[in-house]
N, C-alpha and C. Protein backbone atom coordinates (compact mmCIF):
# COMPACT_ATOMS: atom_id res chain seq x y z
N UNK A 1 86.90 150.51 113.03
CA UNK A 1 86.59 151.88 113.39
C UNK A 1 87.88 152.64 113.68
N UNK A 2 87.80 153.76 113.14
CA UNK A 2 88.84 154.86 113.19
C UNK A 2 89.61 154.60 114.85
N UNK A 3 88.35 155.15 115.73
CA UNK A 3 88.88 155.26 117.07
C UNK A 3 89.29 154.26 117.70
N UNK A 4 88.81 152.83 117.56
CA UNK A 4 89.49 151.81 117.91
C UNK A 4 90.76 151.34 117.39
N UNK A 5 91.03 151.99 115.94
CA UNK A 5 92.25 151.33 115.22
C UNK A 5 93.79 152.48 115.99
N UNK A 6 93.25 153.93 116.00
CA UNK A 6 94.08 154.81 116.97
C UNK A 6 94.25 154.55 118.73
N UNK A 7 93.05 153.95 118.96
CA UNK A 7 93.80 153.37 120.62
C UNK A 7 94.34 152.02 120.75
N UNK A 8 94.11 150.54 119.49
CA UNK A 8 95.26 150.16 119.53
C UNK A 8 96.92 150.37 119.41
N UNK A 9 97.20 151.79 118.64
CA UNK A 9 97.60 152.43 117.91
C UNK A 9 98.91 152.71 119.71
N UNK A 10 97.81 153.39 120.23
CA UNK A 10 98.78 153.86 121.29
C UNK A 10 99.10 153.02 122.14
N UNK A 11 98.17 151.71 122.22
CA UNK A 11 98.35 151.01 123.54
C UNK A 11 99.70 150.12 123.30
N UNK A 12 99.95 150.44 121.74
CA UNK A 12 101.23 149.22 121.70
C UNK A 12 102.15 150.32 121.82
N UNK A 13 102.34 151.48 120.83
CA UNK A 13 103.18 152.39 121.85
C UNK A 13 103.72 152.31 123.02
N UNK A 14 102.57 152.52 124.13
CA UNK A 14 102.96 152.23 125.54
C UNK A 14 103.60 150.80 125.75
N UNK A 15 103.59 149.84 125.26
CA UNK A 15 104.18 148.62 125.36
C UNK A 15 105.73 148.57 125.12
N UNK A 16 105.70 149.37 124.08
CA UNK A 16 107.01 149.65 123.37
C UNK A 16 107.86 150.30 124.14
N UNK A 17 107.17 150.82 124.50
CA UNK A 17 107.79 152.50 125.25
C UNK A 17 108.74 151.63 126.89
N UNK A 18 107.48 150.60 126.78
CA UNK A 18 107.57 150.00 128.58
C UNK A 18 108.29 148.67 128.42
N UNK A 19 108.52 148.14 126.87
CA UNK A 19 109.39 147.02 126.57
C UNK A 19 108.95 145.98 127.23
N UNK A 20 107.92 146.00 126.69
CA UNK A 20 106.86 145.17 126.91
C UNK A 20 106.67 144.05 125.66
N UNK A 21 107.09 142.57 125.66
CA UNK A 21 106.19 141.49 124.58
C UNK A 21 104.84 142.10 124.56
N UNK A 22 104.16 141.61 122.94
CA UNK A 22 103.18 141.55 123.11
C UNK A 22 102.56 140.67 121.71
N UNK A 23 101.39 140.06 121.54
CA UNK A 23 100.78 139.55 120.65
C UNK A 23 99.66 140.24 120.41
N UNK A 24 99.53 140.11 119.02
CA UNK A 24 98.24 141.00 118.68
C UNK A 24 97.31 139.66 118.05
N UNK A 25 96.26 139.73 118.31
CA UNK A 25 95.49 138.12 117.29
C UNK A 25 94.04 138.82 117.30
N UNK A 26 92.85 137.70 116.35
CA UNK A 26 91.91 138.32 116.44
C UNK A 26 91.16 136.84 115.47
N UNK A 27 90.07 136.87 116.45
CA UNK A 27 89.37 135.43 115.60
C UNK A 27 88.73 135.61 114.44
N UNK A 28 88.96 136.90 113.87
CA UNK A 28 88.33 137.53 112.41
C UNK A 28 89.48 138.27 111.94
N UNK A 29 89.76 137.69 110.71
CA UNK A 29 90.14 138.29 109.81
C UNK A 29 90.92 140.22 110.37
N UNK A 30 92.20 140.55 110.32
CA UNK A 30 93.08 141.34 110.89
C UNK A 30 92.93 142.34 109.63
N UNK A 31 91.95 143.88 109.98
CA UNK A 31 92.03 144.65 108.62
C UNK A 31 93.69 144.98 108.38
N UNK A 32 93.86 145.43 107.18
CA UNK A 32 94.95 146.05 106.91
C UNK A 32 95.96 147.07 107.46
N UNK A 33 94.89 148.30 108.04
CA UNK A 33 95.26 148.94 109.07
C UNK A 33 95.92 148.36 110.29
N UNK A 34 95.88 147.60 110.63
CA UNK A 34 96.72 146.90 111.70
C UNK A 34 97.08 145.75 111.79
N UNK A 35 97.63 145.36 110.39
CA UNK A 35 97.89 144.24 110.51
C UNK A 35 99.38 144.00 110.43
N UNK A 36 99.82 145.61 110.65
CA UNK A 36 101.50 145.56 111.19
C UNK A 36 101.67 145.36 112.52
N UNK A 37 100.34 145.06 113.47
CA UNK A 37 101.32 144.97 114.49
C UNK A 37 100.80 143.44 115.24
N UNK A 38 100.59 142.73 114.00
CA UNK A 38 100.26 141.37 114.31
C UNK A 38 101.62 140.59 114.60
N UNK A 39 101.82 140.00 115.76
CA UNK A 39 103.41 139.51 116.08
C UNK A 39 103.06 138.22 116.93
N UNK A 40 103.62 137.35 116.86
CA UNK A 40 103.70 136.05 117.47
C UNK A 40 104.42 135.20 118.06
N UNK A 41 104.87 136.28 119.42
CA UNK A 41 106.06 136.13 119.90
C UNK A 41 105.56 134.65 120.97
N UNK A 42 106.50 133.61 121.89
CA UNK A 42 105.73 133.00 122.40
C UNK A 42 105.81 133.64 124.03
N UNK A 43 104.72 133.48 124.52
CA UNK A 43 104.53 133.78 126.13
C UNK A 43 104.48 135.04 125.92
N UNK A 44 104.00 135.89 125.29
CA UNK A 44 103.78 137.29 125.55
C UNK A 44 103.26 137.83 126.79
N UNK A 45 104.02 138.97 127.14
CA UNK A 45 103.76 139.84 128.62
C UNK A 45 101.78 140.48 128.71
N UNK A 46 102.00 140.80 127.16
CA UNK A 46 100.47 141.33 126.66
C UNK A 46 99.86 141.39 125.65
N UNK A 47 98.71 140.71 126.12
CA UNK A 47 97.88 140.23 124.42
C UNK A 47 97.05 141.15 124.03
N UNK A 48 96.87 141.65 122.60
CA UNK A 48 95.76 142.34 122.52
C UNK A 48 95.09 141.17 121.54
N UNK A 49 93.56 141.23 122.21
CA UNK A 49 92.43 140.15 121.55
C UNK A 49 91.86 141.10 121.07
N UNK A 50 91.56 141.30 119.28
CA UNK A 50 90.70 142.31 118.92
C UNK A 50 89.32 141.67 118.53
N UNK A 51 88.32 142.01 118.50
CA UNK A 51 86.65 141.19 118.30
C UNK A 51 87.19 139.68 118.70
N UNK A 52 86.90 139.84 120.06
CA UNK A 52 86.51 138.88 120.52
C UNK A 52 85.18 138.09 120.42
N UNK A 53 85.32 136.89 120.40
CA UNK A 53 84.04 136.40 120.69
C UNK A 53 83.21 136.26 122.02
N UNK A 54 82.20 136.04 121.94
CA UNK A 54 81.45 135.66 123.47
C UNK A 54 81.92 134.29 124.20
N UNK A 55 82.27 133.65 123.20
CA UNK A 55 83.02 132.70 124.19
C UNK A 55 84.15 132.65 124.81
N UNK A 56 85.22 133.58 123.93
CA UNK A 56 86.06 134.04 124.44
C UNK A 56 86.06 134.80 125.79
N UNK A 57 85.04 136.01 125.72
CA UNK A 57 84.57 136.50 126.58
C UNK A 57 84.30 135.91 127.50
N UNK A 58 83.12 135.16 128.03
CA UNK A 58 83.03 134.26 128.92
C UNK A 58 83.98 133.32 130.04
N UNK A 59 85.41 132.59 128.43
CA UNK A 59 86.18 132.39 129.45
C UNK A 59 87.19 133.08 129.87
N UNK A 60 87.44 134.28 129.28
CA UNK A 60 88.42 135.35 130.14
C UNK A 60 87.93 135.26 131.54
N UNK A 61 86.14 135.95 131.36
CA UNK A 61 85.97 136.36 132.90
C UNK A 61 85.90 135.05 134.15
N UNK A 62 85.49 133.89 133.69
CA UNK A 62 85.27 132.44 134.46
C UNK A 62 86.58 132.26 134.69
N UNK A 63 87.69 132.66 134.11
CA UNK A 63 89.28 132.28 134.26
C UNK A 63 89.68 132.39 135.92
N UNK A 64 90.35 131.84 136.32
CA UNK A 64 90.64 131.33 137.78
C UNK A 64 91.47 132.75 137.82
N UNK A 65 92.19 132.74 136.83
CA UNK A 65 93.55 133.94 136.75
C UNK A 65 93.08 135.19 136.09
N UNK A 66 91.99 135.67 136.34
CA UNK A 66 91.47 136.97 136.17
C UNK A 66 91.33 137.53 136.67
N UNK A 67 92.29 138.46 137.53
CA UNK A 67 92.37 139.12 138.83
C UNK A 67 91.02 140.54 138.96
N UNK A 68 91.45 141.33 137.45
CA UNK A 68 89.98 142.33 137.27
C UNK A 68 89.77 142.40 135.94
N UNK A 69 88.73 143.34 136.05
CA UNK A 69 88.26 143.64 135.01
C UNK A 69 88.42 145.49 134.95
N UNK A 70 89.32 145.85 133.69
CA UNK A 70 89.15 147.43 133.66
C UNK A 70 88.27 148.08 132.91
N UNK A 71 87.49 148.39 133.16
CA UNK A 71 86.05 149.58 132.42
C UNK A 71 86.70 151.00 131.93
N UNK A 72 87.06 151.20 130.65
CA UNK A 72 88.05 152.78 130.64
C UNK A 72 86.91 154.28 130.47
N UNK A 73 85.95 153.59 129.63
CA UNK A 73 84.83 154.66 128.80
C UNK A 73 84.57 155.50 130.32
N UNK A 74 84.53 156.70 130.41
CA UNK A 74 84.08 157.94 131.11
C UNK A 74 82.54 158.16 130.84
N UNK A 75 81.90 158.30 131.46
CA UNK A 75 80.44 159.35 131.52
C UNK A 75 79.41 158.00 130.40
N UNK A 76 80.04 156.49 130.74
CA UNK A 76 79.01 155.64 129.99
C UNK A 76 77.83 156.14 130.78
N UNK A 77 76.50 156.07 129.59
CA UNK A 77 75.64 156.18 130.17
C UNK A 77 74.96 155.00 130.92
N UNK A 78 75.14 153.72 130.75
CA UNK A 78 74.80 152.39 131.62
C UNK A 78 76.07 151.61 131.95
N UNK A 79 77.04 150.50 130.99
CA UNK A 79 77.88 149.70 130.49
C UNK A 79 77.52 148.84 131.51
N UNK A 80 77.16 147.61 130.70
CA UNK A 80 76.68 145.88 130.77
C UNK A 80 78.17 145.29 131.10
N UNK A 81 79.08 145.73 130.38
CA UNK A 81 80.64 145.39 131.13
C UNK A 81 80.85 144.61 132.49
N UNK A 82 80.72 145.83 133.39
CA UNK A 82 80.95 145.96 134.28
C UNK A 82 80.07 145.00 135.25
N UNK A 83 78.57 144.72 134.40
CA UNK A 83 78.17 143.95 135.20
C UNK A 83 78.05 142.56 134.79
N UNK A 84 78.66 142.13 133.63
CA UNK A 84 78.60 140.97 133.11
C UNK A 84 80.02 140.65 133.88
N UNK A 85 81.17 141.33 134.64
CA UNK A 85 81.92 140.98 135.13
C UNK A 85 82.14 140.45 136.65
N UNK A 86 80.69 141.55 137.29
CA UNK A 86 80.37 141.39 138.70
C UNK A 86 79.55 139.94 138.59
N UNK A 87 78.69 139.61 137.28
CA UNK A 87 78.36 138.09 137.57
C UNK A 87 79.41 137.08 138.07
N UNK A 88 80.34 137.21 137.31
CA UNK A 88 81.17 135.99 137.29
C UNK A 88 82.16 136.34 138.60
N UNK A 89 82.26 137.48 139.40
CA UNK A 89 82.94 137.14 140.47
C UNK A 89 83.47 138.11 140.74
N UNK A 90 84.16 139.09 139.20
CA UNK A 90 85.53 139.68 138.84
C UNK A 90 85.45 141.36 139.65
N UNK A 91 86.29 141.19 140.41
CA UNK A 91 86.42 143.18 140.79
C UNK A 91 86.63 143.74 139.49
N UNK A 92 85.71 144.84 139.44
CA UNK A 92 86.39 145.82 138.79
C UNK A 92 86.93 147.54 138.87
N UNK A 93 87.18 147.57 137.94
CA UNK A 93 88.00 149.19 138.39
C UNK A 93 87.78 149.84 136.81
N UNK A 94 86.58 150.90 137.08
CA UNK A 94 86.07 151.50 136.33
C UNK A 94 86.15 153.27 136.67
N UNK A 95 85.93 154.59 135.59
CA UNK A 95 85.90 155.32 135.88
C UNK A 95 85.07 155.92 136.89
N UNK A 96 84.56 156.62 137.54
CA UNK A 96 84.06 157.26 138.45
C UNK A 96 83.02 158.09 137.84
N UNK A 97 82.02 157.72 137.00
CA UNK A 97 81.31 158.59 136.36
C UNK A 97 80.61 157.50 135.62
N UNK A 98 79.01 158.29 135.24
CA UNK A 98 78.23 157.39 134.48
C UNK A 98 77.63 155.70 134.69
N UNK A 99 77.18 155.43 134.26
CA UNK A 99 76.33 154.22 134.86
C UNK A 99 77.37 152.85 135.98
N UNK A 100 78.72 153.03 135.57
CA UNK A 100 79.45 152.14 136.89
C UNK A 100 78.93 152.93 138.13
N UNK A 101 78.65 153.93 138.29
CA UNK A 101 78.38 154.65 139.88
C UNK A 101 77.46 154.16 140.28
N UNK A 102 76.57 153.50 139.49
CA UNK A 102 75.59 152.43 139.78
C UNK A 102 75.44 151.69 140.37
N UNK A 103 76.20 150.57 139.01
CA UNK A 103 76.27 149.49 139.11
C UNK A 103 77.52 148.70 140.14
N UNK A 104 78.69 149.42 140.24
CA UNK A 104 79.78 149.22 141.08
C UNK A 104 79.67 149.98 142.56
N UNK A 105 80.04 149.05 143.66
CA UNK A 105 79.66 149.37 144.45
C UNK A 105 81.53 149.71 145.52
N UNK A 106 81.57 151.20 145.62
CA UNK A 106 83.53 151.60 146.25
C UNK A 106 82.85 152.47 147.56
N UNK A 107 83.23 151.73 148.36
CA UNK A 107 83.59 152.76 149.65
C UNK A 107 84.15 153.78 149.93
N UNK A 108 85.12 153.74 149.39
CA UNK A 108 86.02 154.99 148.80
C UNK A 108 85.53 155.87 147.62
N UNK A 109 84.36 156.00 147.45
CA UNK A 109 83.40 156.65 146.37
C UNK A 109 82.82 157.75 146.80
N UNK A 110 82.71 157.86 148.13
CA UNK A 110 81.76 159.08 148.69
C UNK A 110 80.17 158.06 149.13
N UNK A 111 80.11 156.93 148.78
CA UNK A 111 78.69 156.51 149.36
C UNK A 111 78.81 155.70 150.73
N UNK A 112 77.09 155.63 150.88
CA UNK A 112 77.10 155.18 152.24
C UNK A 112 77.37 153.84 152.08
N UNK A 113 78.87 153.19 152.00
CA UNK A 113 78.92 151.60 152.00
C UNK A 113 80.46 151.36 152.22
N UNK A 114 80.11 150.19 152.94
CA UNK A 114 81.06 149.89 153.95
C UNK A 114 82.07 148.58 153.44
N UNK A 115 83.57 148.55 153.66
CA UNK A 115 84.02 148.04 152.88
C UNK A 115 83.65 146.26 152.70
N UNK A 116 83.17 146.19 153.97
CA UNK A 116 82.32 144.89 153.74
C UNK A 116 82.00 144.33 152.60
N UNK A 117 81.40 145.50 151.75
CA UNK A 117 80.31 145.61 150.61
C UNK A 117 81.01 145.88 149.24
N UNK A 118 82.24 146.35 148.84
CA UNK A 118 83.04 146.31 147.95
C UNK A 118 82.74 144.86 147.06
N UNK A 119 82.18 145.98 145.87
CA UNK A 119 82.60 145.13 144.43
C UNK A 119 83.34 145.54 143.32
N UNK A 120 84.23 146.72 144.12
CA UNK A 120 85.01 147.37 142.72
C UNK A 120 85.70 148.63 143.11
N UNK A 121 86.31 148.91 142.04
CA UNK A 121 86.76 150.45 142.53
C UNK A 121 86.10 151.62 141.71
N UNK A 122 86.30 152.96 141.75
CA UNK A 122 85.49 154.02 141.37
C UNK A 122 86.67 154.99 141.08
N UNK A 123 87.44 155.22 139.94
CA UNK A 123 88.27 156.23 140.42
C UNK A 123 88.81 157.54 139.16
N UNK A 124 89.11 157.98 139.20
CA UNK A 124 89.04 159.28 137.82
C UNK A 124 90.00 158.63 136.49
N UNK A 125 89.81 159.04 135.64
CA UNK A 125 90.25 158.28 134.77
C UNK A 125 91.72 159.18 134.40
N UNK A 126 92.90 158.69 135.30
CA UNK A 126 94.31 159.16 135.46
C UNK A 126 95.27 157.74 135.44
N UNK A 127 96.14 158.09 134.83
CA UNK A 127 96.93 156.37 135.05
C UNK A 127 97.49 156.03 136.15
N UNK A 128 97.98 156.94 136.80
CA UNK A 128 99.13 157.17 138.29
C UNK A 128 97.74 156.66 139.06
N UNK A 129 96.47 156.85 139.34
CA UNK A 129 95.79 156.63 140.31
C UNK A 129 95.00 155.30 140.19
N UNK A 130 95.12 154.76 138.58
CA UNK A 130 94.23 153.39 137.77
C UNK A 130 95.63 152.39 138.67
N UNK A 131 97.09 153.39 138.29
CA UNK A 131 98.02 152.19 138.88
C UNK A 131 97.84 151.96 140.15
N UNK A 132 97.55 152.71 141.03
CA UNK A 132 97.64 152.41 142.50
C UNK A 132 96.27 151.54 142.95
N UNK A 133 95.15 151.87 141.83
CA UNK A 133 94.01 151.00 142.38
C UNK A 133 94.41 149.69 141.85
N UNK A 134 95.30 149.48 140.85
CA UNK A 134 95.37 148.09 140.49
C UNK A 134 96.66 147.48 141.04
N UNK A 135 97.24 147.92 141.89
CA UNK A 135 98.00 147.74 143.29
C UNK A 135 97.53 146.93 143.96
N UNK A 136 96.47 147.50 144.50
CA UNK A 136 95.71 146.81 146.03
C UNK A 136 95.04 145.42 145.24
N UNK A 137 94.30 146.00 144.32
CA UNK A 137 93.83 144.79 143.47
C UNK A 137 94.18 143.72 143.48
N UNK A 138 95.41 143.60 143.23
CA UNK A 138 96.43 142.56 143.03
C UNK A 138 96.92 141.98 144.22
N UNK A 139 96.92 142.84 145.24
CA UNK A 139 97.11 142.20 146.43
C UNK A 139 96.35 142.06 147.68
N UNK A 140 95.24 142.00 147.20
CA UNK A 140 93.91 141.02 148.04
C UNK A 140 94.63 139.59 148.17
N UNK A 141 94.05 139.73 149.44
CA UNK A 141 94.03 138.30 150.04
C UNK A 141 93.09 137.27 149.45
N UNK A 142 93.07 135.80 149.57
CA UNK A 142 92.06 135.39 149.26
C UNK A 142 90.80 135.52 149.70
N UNK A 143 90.70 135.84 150.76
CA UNK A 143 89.89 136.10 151.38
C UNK A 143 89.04 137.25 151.39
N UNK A 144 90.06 138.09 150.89
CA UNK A 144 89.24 139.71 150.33
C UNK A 144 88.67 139.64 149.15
N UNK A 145 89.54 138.50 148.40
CA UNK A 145 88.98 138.07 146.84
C UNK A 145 87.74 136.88 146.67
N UNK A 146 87.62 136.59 147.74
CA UNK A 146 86.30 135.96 147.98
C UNK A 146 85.18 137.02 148.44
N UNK A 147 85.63 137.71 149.56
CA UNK A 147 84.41 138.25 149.73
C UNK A 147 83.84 139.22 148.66
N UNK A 148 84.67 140.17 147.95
CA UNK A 148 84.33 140.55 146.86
C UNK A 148 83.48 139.64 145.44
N UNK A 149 84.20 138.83 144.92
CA UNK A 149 83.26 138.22 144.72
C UNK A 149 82.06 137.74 144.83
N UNK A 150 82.00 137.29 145.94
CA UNK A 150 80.80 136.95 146.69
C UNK A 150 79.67 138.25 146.85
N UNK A 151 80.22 138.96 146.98
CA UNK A 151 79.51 140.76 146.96
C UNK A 151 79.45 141.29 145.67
N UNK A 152 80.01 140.81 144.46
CA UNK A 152 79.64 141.07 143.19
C UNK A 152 78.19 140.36 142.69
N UNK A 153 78.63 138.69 142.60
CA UNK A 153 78.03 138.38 142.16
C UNK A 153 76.46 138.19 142.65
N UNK A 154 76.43 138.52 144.27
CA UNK A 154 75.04 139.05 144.66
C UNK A 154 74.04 140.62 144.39
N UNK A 155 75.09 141.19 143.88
CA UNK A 155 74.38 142.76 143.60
C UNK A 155 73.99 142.02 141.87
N UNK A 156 74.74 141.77 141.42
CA UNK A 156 74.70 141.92 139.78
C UNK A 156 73.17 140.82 139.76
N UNK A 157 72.75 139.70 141.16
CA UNK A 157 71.36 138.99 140.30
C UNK A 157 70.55 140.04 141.31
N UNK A 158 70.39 140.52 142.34
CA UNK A 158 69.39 141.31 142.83
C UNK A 158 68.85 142.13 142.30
N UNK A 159 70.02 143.20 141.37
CA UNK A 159 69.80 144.43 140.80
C UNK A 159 69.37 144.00 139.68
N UNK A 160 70.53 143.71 138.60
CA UNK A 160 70.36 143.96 137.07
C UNK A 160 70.29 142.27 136.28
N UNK A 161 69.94 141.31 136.99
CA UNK A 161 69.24 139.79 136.60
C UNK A 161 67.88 140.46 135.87
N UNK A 162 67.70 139.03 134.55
CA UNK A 162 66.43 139.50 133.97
C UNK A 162 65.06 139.53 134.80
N UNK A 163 65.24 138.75 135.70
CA UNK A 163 63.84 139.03 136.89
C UNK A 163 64.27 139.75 137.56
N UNK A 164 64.62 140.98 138.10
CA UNK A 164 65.21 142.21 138.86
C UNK A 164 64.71 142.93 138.08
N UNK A 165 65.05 143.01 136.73
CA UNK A 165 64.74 144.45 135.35
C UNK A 165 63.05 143.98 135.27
N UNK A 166 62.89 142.83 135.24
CA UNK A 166 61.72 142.48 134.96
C UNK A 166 60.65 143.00 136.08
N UNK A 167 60.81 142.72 137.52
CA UNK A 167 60.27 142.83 138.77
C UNK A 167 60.02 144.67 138.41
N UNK A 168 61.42 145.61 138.14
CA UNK A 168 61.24 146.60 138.18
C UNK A 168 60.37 147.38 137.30
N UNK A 169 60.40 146.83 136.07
CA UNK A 169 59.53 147.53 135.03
C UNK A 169 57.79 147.41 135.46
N UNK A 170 57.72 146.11 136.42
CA UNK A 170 55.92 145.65 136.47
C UNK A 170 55.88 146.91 137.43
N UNK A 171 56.80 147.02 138.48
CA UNK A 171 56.53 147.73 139.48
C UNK A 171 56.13 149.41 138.89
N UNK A 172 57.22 149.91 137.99
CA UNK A 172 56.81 151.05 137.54
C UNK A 172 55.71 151.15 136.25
N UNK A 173 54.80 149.92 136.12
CA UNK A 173 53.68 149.92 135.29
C UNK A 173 52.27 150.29 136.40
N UNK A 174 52.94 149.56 137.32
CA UNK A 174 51.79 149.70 138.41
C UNK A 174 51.62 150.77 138.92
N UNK A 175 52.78 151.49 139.46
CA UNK A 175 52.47 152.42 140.28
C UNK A 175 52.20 153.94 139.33
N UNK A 176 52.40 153.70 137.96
CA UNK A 176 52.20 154.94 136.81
C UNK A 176 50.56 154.21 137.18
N UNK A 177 50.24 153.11 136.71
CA UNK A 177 48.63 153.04 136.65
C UNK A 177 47.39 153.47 137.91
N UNK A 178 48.15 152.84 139.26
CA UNK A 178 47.46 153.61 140.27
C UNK A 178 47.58 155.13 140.40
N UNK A 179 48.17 155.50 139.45
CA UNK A 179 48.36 157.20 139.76
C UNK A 179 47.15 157.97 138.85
N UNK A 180 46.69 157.26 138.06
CA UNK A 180 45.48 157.21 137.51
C UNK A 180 45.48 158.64 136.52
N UNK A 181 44.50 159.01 135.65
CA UNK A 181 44.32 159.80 134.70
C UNK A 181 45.46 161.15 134.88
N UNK A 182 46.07 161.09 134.23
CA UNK A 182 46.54 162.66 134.06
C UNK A 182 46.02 164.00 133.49
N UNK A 183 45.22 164.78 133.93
CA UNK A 183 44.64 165.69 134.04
C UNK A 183 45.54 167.11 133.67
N UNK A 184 45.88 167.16 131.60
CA UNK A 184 46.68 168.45 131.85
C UNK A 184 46.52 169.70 132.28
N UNK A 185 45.30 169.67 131.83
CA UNK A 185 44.79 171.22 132.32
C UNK A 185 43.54 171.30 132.90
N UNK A 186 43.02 170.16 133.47
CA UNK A 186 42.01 170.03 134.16
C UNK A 186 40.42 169.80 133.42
N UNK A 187 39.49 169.63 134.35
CA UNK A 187 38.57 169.19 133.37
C UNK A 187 37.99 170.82 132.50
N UNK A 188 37.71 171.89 132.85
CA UNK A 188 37.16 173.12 132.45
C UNK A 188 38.39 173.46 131.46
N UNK A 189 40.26 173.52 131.32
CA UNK A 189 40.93 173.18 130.00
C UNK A 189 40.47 172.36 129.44
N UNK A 190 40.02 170.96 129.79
CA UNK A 190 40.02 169.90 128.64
C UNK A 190 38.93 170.48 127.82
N UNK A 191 37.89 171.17 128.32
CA UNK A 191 36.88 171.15 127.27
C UNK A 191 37.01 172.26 126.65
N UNK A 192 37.72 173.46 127.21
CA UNK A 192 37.80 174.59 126.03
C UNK A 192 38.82 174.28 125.22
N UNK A 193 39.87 173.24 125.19
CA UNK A 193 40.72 172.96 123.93
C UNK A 193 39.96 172.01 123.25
N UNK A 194 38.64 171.16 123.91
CA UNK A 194 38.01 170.83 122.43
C UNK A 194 36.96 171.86 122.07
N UNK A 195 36.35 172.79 122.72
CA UNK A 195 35.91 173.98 121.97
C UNK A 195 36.67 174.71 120.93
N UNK A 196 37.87 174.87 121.37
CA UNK A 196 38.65 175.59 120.30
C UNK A 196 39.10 174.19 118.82
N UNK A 197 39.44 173.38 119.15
CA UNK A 197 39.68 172.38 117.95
C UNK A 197 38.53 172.15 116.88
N UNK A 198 37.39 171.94 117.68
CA UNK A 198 35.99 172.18 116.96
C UNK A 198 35.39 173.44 116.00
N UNK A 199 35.97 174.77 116.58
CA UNK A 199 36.18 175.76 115.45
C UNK A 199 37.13 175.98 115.08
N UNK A 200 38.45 175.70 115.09
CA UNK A 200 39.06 175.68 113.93
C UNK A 200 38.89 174.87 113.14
N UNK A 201 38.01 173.47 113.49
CA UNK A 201 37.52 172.87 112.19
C UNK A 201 36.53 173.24 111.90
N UNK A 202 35.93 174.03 112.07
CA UNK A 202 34.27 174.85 111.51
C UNK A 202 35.07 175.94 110.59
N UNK A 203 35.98 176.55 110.65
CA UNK A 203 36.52 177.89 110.29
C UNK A 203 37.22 177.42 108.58
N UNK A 204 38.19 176.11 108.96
CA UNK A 204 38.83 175.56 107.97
C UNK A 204 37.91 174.85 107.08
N UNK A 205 36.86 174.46 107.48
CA UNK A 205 36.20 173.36 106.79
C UNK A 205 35.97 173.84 105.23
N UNK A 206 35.20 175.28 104.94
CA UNK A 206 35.39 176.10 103.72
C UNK A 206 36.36 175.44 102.59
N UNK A 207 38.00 175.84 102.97
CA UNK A 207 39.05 175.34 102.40
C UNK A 207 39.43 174.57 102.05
N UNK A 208 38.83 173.34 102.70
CA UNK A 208 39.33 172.24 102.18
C UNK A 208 39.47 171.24 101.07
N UNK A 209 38.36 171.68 100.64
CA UNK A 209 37.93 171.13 99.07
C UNK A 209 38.78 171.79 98.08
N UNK A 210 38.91 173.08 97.99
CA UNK A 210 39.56 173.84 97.21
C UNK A 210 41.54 173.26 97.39
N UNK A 211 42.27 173.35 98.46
CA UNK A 211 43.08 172.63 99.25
C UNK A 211 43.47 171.27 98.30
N UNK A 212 42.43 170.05 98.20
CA UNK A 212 42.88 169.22 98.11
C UNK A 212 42.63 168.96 96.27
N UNK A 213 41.76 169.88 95.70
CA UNK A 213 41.52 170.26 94.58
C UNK A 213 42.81 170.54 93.68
């Protein structure tokens, strides 16, 4: 994709710029478009993994040495990201908008929650302010990096676990069904819109032969 091949495009830029190693790899086949900046230096500062796999995936986030996880997309309307990351433990630091306001839980967000309760950060999507949240990040204690964890991976099965989505959907079957008949225009509308449907099929009926003739 266009837009993915232009933000690898810049992110090695910035590498360049910051003289930065880096490796580019990809467990599929490297299109043409970028397959200049495939390099295989050893111990690189920064890897870019392009289509990753799920297993890959998996063990990035299970990795002992995965300090966070960064969410960049603005105004997502849900992103599973963020919470496939709060399973496995991982803080993250996502924009401040769209379904992370959700799913991520920042004290420093404007909500009622206390840092106790931290599973992430919330913050505008600026680099000067992504750097300072990934500051503190980095320098959690273990102990702050436990409890976070520990506070991730309990929101991510309460909330969004398949028995959570599941629990929630019965709940809003039920309570649409005890709310019982919806009545648009009441019973004296309901019957003059089938009075009126009934002659316009008395009116049309004439036509129709001719019509399909």
């Amino acid at each position: 994709m266009e837009d993915n091949v232009n933000t690898l495009d810049r992110l090695i830029q910035c590498a360049k710029a910051l003289s930065l190693s880096y490796n580019t790899i990809s467990p599929l086949i490297i299109p043409s478009n970028v397959a200049h900046h495939v390099t295989f230096l050893p111990d690189p500062q920064v890897l870019f993994l392009l289509n990753f796999t799920t297993s890959q995936r998996t063990a990035l986030l299970l990795n002992p040495s995965t300090l966070a996880l960064l969410y960049t997309p603005a105004n997502e309307h849900f992103g599973i990201v963020p919470i496939e990351a709060m399973a496995c433990g991982i803080p993250v630091l996502a924009c401040d908008s769209g379904g992370p306001t959700e799913s991520v839980l920042d004290p420093d967000f404007g909500l009622n929650t206390s840092k106790a309760e931290r599973t992430g950060w919330l913050r505008p999507p600026a680099a000067s302010v992504w750097a300072d949240a990934l500051l503190e990040i980095v320098s959690l204690s273990v102990s702050e990096r436990e409890t976070i964890s520990s506070n991730s991976k309990k929101r991510a099965r309460m909330l969004f676990s398949m028995d959570a989505m599941a629990g929630g959907l019965k709940d809003a079957i039920l309570k649409a069904v005890n709310m019982g008949r919806v009545e648009l225009f009441g019973p004296a509308g309901t019957l003059v819109i089938m009075l009126l449907g009934f002659l316009l099929a008395y009116l049309a009926g004439p036509f129709i032969p001719s019509i399909v003739r």
